[in-house]
C-alpha atoms as a PDB file:
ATOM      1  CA  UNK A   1       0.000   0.000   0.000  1.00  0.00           C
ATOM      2  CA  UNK A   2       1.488   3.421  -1.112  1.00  0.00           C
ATOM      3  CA  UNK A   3       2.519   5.249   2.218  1.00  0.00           C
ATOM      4  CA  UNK A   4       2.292   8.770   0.506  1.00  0.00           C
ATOM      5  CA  UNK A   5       1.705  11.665   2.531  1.00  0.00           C
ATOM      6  CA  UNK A   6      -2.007  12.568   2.186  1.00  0.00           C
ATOM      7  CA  UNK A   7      -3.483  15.942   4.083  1.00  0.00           C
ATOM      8  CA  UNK A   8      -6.746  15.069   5.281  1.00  0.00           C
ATOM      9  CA  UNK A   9      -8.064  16.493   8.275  1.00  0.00           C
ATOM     10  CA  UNK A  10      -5.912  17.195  11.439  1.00  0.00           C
ATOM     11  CA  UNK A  11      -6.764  15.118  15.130  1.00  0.00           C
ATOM     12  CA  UNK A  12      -8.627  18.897  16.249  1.00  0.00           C
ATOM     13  CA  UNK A  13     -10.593  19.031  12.475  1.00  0.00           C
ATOM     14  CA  UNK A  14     -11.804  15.453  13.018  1.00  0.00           C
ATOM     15  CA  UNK A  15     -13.204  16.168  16.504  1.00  0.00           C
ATOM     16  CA  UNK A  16     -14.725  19.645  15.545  1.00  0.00           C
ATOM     17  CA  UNK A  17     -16.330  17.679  12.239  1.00  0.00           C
ATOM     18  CA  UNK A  18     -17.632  14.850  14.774  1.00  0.00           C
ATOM     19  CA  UNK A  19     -18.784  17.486  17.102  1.00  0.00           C
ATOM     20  CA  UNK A  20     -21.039  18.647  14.737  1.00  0.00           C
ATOM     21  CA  UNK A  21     -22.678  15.662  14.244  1.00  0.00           C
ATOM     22  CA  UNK A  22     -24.005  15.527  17.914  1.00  0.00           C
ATOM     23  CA  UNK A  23     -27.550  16.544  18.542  1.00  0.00           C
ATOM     24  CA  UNK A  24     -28.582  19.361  20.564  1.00  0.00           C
ATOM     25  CA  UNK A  25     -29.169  17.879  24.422  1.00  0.00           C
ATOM     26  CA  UNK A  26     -27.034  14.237  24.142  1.00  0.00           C
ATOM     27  CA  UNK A  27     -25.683  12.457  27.100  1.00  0.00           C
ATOM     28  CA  UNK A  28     -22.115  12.089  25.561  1.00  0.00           C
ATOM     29  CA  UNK A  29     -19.479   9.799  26.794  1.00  0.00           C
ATOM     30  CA  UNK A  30     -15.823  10.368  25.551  1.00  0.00           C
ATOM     31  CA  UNK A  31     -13.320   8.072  25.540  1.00  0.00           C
ATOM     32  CA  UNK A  32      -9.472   8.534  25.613  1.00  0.00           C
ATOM     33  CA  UNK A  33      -7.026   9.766  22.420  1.00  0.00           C
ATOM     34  CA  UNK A  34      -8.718  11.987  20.016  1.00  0.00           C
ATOM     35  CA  UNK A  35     -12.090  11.286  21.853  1.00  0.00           C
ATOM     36  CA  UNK A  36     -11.313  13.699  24.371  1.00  0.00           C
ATOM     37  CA  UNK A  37     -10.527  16.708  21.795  1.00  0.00           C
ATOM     38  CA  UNK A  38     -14.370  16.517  21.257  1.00  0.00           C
ATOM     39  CA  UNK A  39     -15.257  18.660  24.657  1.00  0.00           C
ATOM     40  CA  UNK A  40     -13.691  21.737  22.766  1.00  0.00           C
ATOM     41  CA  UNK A  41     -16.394  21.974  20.143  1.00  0.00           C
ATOM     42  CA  UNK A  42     -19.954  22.590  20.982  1.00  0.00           C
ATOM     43  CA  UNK A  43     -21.506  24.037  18.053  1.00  0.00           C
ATOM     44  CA  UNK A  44     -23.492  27.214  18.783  1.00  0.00           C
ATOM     45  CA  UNK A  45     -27.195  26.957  19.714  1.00  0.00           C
ATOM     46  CA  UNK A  46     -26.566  23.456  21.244  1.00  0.00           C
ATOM     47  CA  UNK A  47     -26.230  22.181  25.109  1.00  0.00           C
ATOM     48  CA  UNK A  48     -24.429  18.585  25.031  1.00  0.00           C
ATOM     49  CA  UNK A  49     -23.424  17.321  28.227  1.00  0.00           C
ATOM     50  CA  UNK A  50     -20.373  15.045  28.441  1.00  0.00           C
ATOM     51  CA  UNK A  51     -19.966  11.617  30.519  1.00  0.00           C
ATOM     52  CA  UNK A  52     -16.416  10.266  31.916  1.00  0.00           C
ATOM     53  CA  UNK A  53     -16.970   7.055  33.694  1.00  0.00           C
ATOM     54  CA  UNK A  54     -14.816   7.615  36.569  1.00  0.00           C
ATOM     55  CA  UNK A  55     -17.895   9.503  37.600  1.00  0.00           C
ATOM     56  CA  UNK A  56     -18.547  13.193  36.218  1.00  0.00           C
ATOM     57  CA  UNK A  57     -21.606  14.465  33.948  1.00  0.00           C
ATOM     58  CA  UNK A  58     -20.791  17.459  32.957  1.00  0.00           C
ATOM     59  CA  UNK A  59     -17.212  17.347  31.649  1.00  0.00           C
ATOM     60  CA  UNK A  60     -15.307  20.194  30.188  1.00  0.00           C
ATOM     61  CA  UNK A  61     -12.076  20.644  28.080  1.00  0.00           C
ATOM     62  CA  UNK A  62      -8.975  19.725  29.686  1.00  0.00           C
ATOM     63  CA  UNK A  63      -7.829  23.044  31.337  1.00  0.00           C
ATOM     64  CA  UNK A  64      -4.764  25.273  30.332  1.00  0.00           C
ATOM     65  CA  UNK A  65      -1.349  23.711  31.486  1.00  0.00           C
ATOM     66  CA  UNK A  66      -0.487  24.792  34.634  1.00  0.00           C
ATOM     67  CA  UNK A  67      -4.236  26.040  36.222  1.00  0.00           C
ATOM     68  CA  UNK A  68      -6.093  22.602  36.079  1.00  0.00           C
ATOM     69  CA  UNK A  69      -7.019  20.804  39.706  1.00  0.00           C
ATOM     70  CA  UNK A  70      -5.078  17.333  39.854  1.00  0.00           C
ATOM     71  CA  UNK A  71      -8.012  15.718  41.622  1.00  0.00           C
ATOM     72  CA  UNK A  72     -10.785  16.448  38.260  1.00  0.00           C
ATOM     73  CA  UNK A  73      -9.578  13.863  35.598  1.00  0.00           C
ATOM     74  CA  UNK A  74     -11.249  11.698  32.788  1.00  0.00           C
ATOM     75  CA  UNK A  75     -10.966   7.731  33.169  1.00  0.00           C
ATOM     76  CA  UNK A  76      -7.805   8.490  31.473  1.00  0.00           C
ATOM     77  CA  UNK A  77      -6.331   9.998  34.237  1.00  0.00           C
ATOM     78  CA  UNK A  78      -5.893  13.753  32.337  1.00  0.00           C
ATOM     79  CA  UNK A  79      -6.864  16.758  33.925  1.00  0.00           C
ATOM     80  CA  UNK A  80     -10.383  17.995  32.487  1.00  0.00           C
ATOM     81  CA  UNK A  81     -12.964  20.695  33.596  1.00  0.00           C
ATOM     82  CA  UNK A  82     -16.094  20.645  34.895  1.00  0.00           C
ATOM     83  CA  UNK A  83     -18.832  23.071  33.630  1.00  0.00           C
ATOM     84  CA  UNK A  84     -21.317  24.928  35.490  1.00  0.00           C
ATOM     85  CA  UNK A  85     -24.056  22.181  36.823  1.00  0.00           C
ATOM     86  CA  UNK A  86     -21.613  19.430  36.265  1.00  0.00           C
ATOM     87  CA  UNK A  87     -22.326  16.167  38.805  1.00  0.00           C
ATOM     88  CA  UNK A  88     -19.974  14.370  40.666  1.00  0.00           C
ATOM     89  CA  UNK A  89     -21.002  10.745  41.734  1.00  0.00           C
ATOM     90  CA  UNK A  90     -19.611   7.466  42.516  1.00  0.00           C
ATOM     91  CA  UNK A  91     -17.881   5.178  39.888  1.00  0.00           C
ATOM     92  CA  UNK A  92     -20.802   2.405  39.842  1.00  0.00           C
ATOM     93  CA  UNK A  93     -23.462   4.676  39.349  1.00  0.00           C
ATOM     94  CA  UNK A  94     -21.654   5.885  36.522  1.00  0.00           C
ATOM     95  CA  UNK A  95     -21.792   2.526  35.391  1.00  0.00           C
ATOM     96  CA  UNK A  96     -25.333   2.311  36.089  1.00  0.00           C
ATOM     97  CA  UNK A  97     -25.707   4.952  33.630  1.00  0.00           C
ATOM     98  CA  UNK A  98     -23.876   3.366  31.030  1.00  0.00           C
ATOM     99  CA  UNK A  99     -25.797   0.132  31.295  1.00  0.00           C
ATOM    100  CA  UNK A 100     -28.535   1.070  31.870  1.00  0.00           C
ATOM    101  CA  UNK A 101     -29.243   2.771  28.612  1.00  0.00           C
ATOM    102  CA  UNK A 102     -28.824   6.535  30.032  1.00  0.00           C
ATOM    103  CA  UNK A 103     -26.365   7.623  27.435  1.00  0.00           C
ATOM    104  CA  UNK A 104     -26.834   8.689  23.950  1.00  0.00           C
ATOM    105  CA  UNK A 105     -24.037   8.253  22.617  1.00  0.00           C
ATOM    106  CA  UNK A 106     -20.003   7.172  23.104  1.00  0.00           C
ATOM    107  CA  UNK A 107     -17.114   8.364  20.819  1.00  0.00           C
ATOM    108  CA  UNK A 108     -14.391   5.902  21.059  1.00  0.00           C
ATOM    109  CA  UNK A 109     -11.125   5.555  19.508  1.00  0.00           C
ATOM    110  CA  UNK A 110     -10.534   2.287  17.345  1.00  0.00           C
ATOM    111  CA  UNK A 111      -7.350  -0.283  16.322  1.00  0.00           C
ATOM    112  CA  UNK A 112      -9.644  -1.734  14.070  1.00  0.00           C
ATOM    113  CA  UNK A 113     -12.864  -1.689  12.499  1.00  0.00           C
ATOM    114  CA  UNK A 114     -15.233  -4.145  10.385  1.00  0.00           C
ATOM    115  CA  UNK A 115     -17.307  -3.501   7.492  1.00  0.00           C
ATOM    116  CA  UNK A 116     -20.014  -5.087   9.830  1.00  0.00           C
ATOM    117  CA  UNK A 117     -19.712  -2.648  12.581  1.00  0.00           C
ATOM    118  CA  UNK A 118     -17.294  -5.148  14.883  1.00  0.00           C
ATOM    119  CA  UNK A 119     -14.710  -2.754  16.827  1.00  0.00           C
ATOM    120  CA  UNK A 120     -11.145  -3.797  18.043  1.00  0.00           C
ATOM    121  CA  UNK A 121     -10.143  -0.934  20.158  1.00  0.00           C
ATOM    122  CA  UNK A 122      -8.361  -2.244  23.941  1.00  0.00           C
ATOM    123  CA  UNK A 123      -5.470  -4.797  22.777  1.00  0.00           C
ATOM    124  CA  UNK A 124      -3.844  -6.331  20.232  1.00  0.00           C
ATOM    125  CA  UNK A 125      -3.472  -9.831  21.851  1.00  0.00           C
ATOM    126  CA  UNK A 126       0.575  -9.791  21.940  1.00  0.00           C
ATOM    127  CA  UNK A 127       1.628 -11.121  25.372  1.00  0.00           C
ATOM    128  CA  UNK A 128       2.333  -7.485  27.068  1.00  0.00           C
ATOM    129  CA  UNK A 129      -0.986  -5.719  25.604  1.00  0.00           C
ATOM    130  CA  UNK A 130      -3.162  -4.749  28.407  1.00  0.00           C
ATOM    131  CA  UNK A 131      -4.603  -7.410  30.044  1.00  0.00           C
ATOM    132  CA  UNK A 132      -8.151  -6.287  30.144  1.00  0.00           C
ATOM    133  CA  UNK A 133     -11.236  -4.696  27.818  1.00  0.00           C
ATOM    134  CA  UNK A 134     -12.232  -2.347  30.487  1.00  0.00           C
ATOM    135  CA  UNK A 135     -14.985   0.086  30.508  1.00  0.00           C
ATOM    136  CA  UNK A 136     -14.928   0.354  26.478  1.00  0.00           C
ATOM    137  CA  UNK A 137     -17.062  -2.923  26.518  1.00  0.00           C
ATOM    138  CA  UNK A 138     -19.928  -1.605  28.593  1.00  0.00           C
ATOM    139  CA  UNK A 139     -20.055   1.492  26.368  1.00  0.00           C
ATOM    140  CA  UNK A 140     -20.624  -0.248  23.134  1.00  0.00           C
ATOM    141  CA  UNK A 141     -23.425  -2.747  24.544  1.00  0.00           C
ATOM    142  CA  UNK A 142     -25.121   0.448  27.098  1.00  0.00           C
ATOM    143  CA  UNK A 143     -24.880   3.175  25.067  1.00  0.00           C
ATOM    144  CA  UNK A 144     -27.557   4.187  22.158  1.00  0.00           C
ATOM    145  CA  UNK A 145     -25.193   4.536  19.346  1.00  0.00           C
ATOM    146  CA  UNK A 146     -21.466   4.520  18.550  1.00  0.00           C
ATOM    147  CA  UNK A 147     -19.315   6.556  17.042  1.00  0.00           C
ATOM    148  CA  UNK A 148     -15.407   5.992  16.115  1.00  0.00           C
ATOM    149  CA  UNK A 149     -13.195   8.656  15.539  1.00  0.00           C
ATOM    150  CA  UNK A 150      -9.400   7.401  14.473  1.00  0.00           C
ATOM    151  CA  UNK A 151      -6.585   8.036  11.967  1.00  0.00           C
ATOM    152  CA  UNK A 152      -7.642   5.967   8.899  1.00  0.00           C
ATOM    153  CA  UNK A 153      -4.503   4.112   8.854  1.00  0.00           C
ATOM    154  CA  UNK A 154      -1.840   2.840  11.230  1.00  0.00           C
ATOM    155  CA  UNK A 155       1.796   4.519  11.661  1.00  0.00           C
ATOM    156  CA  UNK A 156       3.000   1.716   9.277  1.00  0.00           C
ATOM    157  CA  UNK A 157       0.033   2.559   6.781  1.00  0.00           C
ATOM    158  CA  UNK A 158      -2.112  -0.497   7.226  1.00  0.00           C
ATOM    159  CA  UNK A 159      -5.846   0.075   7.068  1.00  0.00           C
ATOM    160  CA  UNK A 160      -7.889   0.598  10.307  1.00  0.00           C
ATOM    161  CA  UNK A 161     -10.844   0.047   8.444  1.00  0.00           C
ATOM    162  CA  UNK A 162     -10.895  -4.013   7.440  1.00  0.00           C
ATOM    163  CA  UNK A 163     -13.438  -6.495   6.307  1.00  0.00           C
ATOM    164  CA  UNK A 164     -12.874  -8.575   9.327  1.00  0.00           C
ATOM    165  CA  UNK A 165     -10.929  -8.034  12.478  1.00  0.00           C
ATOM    166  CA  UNK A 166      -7.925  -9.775  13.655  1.00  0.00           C
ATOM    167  CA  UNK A 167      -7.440  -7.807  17.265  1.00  0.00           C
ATOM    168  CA  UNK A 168      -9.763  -9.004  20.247  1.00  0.00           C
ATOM    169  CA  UNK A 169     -13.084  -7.717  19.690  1.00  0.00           C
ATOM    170  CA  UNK A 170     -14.744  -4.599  21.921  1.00  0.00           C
ATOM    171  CA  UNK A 171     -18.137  -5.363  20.861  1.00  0.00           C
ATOM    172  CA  UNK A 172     -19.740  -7.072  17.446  1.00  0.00           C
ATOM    173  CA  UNK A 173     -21.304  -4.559  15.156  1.00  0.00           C
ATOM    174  CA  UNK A 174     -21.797  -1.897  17.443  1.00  0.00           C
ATOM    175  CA  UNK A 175     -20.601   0.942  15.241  1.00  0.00           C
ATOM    176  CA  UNK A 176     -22.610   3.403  14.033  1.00  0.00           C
ATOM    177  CA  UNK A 177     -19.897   5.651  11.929  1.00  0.00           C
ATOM    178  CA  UNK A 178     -16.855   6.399  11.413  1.00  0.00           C
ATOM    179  CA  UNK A 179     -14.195  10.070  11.286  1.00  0.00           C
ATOM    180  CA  UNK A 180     -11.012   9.689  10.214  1.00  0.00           C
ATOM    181  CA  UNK A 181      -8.429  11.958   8.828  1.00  0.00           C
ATOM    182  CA  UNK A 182      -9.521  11.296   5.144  1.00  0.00           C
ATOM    183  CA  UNK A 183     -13.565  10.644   5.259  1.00  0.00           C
ATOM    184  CA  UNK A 184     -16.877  10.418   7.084  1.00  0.00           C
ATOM    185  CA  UNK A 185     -17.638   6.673   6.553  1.00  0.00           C
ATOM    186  CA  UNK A 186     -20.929   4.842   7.856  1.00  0.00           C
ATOM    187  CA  UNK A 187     -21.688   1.159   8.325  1.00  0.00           C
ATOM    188  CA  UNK A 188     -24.462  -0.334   6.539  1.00  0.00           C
ATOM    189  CA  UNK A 189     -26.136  -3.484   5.709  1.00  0.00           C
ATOM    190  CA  UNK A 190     -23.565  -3.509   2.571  1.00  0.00           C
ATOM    191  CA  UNK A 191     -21.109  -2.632   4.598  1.00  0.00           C
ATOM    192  CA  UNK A 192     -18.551   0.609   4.509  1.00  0.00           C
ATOM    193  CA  UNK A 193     -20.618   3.555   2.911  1.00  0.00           C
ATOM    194  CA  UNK A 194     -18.704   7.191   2.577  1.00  0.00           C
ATOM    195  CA  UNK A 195     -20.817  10.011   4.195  1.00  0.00           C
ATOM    196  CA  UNK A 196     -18.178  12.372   3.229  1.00  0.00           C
ATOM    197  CA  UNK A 197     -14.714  13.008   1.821  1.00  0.00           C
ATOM    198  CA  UNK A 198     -12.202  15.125   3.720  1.00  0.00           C
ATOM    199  CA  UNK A 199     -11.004  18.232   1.950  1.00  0.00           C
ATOM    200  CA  UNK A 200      -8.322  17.763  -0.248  1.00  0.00           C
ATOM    201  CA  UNK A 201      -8.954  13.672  -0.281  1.00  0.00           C
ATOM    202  CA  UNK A 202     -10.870  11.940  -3.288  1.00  0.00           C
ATOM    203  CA  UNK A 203     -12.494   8.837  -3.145  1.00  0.00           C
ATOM    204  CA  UNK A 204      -9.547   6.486  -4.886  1.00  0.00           C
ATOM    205  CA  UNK A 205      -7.514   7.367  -1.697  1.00  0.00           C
ATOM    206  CA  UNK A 206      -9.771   6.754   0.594  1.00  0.00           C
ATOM    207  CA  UNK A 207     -10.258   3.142  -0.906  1.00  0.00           C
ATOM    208  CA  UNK A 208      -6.589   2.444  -1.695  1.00  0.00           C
ATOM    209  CA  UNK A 209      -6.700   3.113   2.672  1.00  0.00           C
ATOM    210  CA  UNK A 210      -9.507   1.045   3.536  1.00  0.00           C
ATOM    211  CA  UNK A 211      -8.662  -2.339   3.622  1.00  0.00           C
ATOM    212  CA  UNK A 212     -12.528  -3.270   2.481  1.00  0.00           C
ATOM    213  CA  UNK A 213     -14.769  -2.322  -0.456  1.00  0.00           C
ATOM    214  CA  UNK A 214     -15.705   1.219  -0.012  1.00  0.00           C
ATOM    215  CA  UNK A 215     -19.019   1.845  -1.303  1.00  0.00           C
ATOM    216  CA  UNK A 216     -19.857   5.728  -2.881  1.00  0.00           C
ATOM    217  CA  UNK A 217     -22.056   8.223  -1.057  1.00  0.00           C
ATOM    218  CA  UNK A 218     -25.395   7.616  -1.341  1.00  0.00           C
ATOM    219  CA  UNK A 219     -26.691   9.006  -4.432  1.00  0.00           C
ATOM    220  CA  UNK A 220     -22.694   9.375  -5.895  1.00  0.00           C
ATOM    221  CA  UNK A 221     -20.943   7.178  -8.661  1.00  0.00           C
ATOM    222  CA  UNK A 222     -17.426   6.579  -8.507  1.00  0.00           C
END
């Protein structure tokens, strides 16, 4: 697969394009990576309220270096924010939340994801990857819909987007859509479907990158 520098969108321009995407009033959970860029766009006119599962509704941007409180972090352990009206509450009714169907949606970051909607996102199953799925598997069975945001490819250039995966599973076709760097891409009952190409990107690259057929946008012809 050619490795040639392609422009795309930048981590910040895929979470402000995702962040657009969320309705006005959703119970948002973000997960860690490029996930957690998300709390910095709110598009104007809307109120969306943002989940960490450590146990805080209400969830800001992470702070500017040097004037954040060590004791607010994400489930990633990084200093965050907490907005006015924010809740603080213990870690298994955060859970409770999660599971019980509370949530509206989670953003999650991916190492792999099927043309069915299977995601591979905690380990890659070498002997020192880490040791357990974690939270990331009650968020993709508890929460109303999933979205993945994630470079398209890996550093070495192989596709994150494949027809099956070969990483421990998260959860089995639990993804909604798709942002990466060069496209909007959602699952379907065919499988991959392009929502949108990134500026700069045409549709040839995007395929060439996706290690599955790539169907057109809706209404488009190759």
């Amino acid at each position: 697969m050619s490795q040639t520098q392609i422009n795309g969108r930048t981590r910040e321009e895929m979470a402000q394009r995702l962040a657009q995407d969320i309705a006005d009033g959703s119970y948002v959970n973000l997960g860690i990576g490029i996930p957690e860029l998300i709390a910095k766009f709110v598009p104007e006119g809307r109120e969306v309220i943002y989940h960490t599962e450590n146990g805080l509704l209400g969830m800001g941007p992470s702070p500017i270096k040097g004037e954040g409180d060590p004791e607010l972090i994400n489930a990633g352990k990084r200093q965050v924010t907490a907005l006015p009206g924010a809740a603080f509450f213990h870690h298994a009714d955060s859970f409770a939340m999660i599971r019980g169907g509370h949530l509206d949606l989670s953003v999650l970051g991916a190492l792999q994801v099927s043309a069915e909607g299977d995601l591979a996102n905690w380990s890659t199953g070498e002997p020192d990857a880490i040791p357990a799925v974690g939270g990331a598997m009650d968020l993709v069975a508890g929460v109303k819909k999933v979205y993945v945001i994630t470079q398209h490819c890996t550093k070495e250039g192989e596709p994150k987007l494949v027809e099956r995966c070969t990483y421990p599973l998260t959860g089995r076709r639990v993804v909604d859509r798709v942002y990466t760097d060069l496209a909007v891409i959602d699952i379907t009952p065919d499988g991959f479907r392009l929502v949108e190409l990134s500026p700069g990107v045409d549709f040839e690259t995007v395929q060439e990158r996706t290690g599955a057929t790539l169907l057109p946008a809706d209404g488009a012809t190759r």
